[in-house]
Protein backbone atom coordinates (compact mmCIF):
# COMPACT_ATOMS: atom_id res chain seq x y z
CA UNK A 1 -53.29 -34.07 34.17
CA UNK A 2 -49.65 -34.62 35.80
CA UNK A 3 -48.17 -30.59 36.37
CA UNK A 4 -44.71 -30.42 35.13
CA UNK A 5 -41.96 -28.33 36.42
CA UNK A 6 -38.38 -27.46 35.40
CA UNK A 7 -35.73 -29.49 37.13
CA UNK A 8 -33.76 -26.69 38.94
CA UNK A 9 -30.15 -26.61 37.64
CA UNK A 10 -27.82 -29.14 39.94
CA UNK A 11 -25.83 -26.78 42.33
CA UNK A 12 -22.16 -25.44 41.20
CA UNK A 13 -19.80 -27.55 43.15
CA UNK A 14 -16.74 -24.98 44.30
CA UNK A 15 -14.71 -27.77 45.85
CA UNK A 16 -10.99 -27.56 43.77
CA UNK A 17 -10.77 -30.69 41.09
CA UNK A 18 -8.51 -33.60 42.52
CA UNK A 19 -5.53 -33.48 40.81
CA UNK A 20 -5.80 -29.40 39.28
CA UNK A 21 -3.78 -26.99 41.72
CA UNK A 22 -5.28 -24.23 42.25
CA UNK A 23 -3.76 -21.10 42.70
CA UNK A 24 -4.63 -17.05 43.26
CA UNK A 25 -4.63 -14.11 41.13
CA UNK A 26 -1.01 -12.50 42.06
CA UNK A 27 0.38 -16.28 41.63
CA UNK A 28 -1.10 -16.56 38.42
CA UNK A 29 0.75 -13.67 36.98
CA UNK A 30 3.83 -14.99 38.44
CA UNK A 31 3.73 -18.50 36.83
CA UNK A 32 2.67 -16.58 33.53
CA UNK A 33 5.83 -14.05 33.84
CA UNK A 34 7.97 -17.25 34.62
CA UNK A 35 7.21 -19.20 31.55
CA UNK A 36 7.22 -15.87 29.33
CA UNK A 37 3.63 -15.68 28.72
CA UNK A 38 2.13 -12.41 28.27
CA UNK A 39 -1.42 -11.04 27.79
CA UNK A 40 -2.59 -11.20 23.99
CA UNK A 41 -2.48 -7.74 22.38
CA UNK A 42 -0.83 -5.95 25.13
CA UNK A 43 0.59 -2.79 24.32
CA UNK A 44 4.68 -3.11 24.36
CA UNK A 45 7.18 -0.70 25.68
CA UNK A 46 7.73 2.66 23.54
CA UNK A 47 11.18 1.41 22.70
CA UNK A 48 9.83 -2.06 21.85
CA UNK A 49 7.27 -0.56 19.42
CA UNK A 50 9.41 1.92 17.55
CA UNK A 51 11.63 -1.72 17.16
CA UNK A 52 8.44 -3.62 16.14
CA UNK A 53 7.91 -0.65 13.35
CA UNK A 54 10.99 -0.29 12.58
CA UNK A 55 11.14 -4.20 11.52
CA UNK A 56 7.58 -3.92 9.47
CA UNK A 57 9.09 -0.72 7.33
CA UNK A 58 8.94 -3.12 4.37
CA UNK A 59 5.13 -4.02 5.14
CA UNK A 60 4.50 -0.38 5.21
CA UNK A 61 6.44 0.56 2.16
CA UNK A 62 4.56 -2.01 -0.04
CA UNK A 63 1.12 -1.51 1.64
CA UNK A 64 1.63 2.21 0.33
CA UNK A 65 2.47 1.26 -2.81
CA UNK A 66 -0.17 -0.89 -3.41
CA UNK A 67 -2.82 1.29 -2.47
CA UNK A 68 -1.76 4.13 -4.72
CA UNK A 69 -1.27 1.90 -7.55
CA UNK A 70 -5.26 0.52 -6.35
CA UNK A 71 -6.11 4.18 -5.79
CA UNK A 72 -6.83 4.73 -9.45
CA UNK A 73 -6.68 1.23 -10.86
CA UNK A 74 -10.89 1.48 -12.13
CA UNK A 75 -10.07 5.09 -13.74
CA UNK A 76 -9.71 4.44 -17.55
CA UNK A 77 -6.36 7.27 -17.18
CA UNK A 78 -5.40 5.53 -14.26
CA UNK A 79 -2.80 7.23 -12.76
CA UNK A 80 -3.09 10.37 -14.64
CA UNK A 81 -5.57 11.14 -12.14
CA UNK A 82 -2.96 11.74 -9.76
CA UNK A 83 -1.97 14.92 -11.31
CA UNK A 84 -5.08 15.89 -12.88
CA UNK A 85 -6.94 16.07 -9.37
CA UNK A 86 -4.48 18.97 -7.88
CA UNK A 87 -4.27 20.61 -11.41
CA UNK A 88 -8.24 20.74 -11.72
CA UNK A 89 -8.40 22.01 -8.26
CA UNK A 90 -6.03 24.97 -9.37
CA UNK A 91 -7.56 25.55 -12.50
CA UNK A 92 -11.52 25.89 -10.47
CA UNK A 93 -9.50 27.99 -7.75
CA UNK A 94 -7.68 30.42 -10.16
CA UNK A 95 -11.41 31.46 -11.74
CA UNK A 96 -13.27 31.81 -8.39
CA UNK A 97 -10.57 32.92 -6.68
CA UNK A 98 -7.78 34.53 -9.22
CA UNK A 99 -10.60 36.13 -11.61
CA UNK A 100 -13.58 35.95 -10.16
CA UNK A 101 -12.43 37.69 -6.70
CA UNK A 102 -9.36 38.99 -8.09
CA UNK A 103 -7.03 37.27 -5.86
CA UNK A 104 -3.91 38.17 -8.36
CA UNK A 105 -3.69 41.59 -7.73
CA UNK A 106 -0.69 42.48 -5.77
CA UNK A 107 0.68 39.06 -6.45
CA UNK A 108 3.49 38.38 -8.75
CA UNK A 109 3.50 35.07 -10.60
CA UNK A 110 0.24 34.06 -9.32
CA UNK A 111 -0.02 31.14 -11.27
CA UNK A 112 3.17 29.26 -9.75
CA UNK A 113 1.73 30.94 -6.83
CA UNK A 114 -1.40 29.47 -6.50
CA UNK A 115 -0.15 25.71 -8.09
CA UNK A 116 2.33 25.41 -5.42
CA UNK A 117 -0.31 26.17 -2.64
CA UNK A 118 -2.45 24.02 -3.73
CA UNK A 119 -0.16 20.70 -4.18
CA UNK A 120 1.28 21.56 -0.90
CA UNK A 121 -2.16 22.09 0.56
CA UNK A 122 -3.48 18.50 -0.55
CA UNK A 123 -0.11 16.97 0.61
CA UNK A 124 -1.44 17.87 4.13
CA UNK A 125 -5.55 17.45 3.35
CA UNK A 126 -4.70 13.62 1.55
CA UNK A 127 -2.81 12.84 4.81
CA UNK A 128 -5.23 13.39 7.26
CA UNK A 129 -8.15 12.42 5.58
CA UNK A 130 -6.32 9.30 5.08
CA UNK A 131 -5.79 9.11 8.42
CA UNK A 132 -9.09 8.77 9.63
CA UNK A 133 -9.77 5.56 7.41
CA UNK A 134 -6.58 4.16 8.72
CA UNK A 135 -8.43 1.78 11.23
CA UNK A 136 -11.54 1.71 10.29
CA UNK A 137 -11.02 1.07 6.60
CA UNK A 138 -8.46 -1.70 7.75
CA UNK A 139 -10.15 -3.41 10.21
CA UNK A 140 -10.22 -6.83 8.23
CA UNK A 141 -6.45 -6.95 8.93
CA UNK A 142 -6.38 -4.92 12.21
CA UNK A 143 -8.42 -8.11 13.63
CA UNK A 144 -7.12 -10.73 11.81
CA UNK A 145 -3.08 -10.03 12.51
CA UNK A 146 -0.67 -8.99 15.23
CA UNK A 147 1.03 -5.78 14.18
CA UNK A 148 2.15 -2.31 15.30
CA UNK A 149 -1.11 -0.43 14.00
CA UNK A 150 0.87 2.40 13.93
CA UNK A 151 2.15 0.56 10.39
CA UNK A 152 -1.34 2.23 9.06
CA UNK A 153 -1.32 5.17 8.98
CA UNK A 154 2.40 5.58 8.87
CA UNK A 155 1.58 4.07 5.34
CA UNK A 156 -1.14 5.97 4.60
CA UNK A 157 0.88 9.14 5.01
CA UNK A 158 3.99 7.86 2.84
CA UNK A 159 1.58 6.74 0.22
CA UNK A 160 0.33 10.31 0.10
CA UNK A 161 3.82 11.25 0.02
CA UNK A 162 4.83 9.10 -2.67
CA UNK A 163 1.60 10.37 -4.47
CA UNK A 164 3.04 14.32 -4.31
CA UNK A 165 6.41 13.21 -5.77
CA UNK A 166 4.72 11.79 -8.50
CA UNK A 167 2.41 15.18 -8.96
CA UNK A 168 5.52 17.08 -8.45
CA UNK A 169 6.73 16.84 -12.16
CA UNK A 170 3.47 18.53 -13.40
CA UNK A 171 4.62 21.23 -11.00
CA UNK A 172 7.53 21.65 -12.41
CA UNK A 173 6.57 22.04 -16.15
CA UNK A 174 3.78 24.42 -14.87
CA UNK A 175 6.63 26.56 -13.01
CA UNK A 176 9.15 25.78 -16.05
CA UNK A 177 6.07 27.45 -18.80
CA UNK A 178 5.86 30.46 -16.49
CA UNK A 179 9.48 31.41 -16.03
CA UNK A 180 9.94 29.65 -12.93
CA UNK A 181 13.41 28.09 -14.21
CA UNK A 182 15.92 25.94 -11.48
CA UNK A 183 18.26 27.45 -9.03
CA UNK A 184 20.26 26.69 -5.79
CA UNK A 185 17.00 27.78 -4.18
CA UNK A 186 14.96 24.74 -4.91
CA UNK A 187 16.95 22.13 -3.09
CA UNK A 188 15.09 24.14 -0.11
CA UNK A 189 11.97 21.93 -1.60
CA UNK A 190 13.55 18.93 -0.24
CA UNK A 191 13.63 19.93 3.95
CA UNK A 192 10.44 21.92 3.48
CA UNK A 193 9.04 18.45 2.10
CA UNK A 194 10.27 16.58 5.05
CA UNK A 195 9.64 18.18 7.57
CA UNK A 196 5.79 18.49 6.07
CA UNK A 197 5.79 14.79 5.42
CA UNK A 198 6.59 14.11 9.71
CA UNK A 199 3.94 17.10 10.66
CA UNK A 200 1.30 15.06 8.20
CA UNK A 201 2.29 11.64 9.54
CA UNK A 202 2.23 13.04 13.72
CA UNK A 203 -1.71 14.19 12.59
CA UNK A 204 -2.70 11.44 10.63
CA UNK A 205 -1.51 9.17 13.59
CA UNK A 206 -3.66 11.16 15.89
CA UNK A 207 -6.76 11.08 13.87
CA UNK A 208 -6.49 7.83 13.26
CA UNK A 209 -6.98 7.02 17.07
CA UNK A 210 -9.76 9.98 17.70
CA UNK A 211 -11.43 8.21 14.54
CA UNK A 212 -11.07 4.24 15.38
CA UNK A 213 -12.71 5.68 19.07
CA UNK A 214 -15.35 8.34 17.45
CA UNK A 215 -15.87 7.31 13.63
CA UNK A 216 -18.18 10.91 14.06
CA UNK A 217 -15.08 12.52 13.16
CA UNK A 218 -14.41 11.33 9.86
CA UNK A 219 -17.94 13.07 9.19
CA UNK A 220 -16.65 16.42 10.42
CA UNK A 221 -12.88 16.47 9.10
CA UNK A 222 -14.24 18.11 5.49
CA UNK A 223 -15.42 20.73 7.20
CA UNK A 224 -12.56 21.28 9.36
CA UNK A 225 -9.88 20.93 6.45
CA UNK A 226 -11.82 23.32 3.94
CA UNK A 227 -11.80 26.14 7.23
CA UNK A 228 -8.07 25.06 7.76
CA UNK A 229 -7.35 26.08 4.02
CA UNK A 230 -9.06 29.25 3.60
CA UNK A 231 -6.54 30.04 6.61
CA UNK A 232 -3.65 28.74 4.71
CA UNK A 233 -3.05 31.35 2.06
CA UNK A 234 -3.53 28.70 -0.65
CA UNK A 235 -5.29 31.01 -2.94
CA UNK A 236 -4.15 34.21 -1.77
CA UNK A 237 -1.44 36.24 -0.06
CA UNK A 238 -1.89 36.15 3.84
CA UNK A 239 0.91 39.03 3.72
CA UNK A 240 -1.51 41.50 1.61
CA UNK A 241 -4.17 40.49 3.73
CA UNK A 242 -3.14 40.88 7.22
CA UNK A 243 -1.93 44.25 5.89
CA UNK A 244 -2.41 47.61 7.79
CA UNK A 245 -4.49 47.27 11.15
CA UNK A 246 -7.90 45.58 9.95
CA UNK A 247 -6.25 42.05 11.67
CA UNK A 248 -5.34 41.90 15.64
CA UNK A 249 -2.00 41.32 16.22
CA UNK A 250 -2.58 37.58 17.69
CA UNK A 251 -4.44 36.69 14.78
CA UNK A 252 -1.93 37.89 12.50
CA UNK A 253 0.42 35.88 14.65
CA UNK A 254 -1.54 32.82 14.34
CA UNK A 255 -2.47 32.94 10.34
CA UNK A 256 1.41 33.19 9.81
CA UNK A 257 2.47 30.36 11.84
CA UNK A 258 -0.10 28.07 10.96
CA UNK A 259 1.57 25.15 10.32
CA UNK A 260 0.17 24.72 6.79
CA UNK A 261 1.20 27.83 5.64
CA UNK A 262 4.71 27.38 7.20
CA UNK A 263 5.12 24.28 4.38
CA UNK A 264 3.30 26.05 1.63
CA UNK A 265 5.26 29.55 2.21
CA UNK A 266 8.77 27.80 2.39
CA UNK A 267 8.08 25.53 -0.82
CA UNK A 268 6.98 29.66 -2.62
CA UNK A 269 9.78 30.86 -0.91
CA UNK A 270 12.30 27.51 -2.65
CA UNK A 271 10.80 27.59 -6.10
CA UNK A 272 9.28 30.53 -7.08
CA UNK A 273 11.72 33.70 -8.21
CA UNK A 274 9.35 36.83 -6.78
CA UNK A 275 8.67 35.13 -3.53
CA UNK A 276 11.49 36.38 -1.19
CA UNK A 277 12.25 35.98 2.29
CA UNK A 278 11.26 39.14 3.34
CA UNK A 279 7.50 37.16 2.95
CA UNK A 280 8.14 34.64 5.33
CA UNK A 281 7.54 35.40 9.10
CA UNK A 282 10.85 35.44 11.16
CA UNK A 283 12.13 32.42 11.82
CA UNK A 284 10.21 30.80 9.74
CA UNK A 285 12.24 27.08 9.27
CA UNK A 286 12.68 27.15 13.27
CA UNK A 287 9.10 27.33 13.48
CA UNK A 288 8.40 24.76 10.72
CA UNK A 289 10.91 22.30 12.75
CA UNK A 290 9.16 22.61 15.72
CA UNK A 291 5.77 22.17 14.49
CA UNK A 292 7.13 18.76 12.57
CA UNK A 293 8.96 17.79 15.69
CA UNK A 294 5.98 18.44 18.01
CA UNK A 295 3.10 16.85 15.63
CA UNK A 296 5.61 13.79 14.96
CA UNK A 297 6.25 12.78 18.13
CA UNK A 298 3.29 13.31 20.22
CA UNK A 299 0.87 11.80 17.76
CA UNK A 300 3.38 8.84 17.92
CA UNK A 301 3.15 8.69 21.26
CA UNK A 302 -0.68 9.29 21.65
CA UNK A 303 -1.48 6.80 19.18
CA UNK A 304 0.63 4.02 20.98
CA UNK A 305 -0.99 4.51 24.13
CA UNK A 306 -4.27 2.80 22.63
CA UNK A 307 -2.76 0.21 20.75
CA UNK A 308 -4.69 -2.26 22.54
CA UNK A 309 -7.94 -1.16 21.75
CA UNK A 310 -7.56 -0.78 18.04
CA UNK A 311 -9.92 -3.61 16.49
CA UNK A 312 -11.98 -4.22 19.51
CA UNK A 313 -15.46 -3.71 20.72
C-alpha cells in the first residue's frame, strides 16, 4: 500500500515581474494623486460635502415625498392617518391627563393648549425616531450608490416636516372651534417652525450615526423620547408646576429651556390668545436660536466625520 502525501505548495517567488515596475507605498499615492485618483468612498472636505448636498436637494426632496405618500399607502384612509394619529394622541392625553389627573385646572384654553403640544411634540419625536432608521432602513441604497448619506436623514426630517404642515390644518380648525381666531401673532408659527425643523434635522443626523454604529439604540430611543415628553409640558403647564419652592432652581432652569418646550411654548405663545409672554422664560427666541444653531450644525458636522463607514462591515 503506496502512502500518499500532499504536495507542499510551490514557494511564493518575490522576485518583481519583468516588465511590471514596481514601486513603494509613498510613490504609490503620488502616481494616484497625479492622475486624480482617489480612494473609493473617502470622506470629502466639509465644504465639498455641503456642495455634494447641496446638488442632491432634489433627490432629497422627492425621497421625502415619496415616503410620506408610501407612509400610509396600505391604510384604507390613507393619508387621513396623518392627522388622525396626533389628534388620537390628544384625544387619549386630554382623558388621562386633562380629566383623569386634572391637568386643566389653572390652564386657560386647555384644549388648544394641549393640541398644539402635542403636534409640536411629534414634530420632534417623528424626527428622531426617523432618524435612527435613516441608515439602517436604507442600507440597500447606502451600498449600492455613491451619495452624501447625510441626504437621509436630511430627508427623513423634511418628510416629517412636510407631514406637520399637512396636520397643521386640523390644528387650525381645532383652534378656529375653540375661539382661537387669526392675528399678527401667528406669523410667529412660521420662525418657531424653522428653527424646530434645523434642531430636529441636527438630532436626527446624530442619531442616525450613533444608530448605523450601535443599532441598540433604536431599541432604547422610545424610552428616552416618552421621558423627554413628560419633561416637555405637552400635557401640562411647566409654569404651574415649577411653582413655589417644591423644584430646585437648576431644575427649574433646565425644564424651561429644554429645547422641546422652547418650540412647543413659542408655537402657544404665536397661536393661542391666553398664552402670553409673561409664560415664556426670558429670552426665550435667543435661546430657541441657539439650541437650533447648536443641534444643526454639530450633528452636521458629527455625522460627516463617519461618512465612510456608513454601509460597511
Amino acid at each position: 500500500m503506496v502512502s500518499q502525501t500532499a504536495a507542499p505548495p510551490p514557494p511564493v517567488s518575490t522576485t518583481p515581474t519583468p516588465g511590471v515596475p514596481t514601486y513603494a507605498p509613498g510613490e504609490l499615492a503620488a502616481l494616484a494623486a497625479r492622475h486624480g485618483l482617489k480612494v473609493s468612498g473617502a470622506r470629502p472636505s466639509l465644504p465639498a460635502y455641503v456642495g455634494q448636498l447641496w446638488g442632491r436637494r432634489h433627490f432629497i426632496t422627492a425621497f421625502a415625498t415619496a415616503k410620506l405618500t408610501a407612509q400610509y399607502s396600505q391604510a384604507k384612509l390613507g393619508q387621513i392617518w396623518q392627522i388622525m394619529t396626533p389628534l388620537l394622541n390628544a384625544a387619549v392625553y386630554y382623558f388621562i391627563f386633562g380629566i383623569l389627573l386634572n391637568t386643566r385646572h389653572g390652564v386657560e384654553d386647555f384644549v388648544p393648549f394641549l393640541v398644539t403640544g402635542v403636534f409640536i411634540w411629534t414634530f420632534t419625536s417623528s424626527s428622531i425616531t426617523a432618524g435612527t432608521r435613516a441608515i439602517s432602513g436604507n442600507i440597500g441604497l447606502v451600498r449600492a450608490l455613491h451619495f452624501p448619506r447625510a441626504s437621509l436623514p436630511v430627508a427623513l426630517a423634511l418628510q416629517q416636516l412636510q407631514q406637520l404642515l399637512f396636520s397643521l390644518g386640523a390644528l387650525t380648525l381645532i383652534l378656529l372651534a375653540f375661539g382661537q381666531y387669526p392675528r399678527p401673532s401667528w406669523l410667529l408659527a412660521v420662525p418657531a417652525l424653522a428653527l424646530q425643523a434645523l434642531f430636529n434635522t441636527g438630532v436626527s443626523m446624530a442619531v442616525a450615526r450613533l444608530t448605523a454604529k450601535t443599532p441598540d439604540i433604536a431599541q432604547l430611543m422610545p424610552f428616552l423620547l416618552r421621558t423627554w415628553m413628560y419633561a416637555s409640558g405637552v400635557m401640562w403647564s411647566l409654569e404651574q408646576l415649577l411653582a413655589g419652592d417644591r423644584v430646585p432652581h437648576a431644575v427649574m432652569v433646565a425644564l424651561e429651556y429644554n429645547p422641546a418646550a422652547l418650540y412647543i411654548n413659542l408655537m402657544r405663545f404665536a397661536l393661542i390668545d391666553s398664552y402670553g409672554a409673561g409664560q415664556l422664560p426670558p429670552h426665550a427666541w435667543a435661546a430657541a436660536a441657539g439650541w437650533a444653531l447648536l443641534c444643526g450644525v454639530a450633528g452636521f458636522v458629527y455625522f460627516w466625520k463617519a461618512e465612510e463607514t456608513y454601509g460597511r462591515g
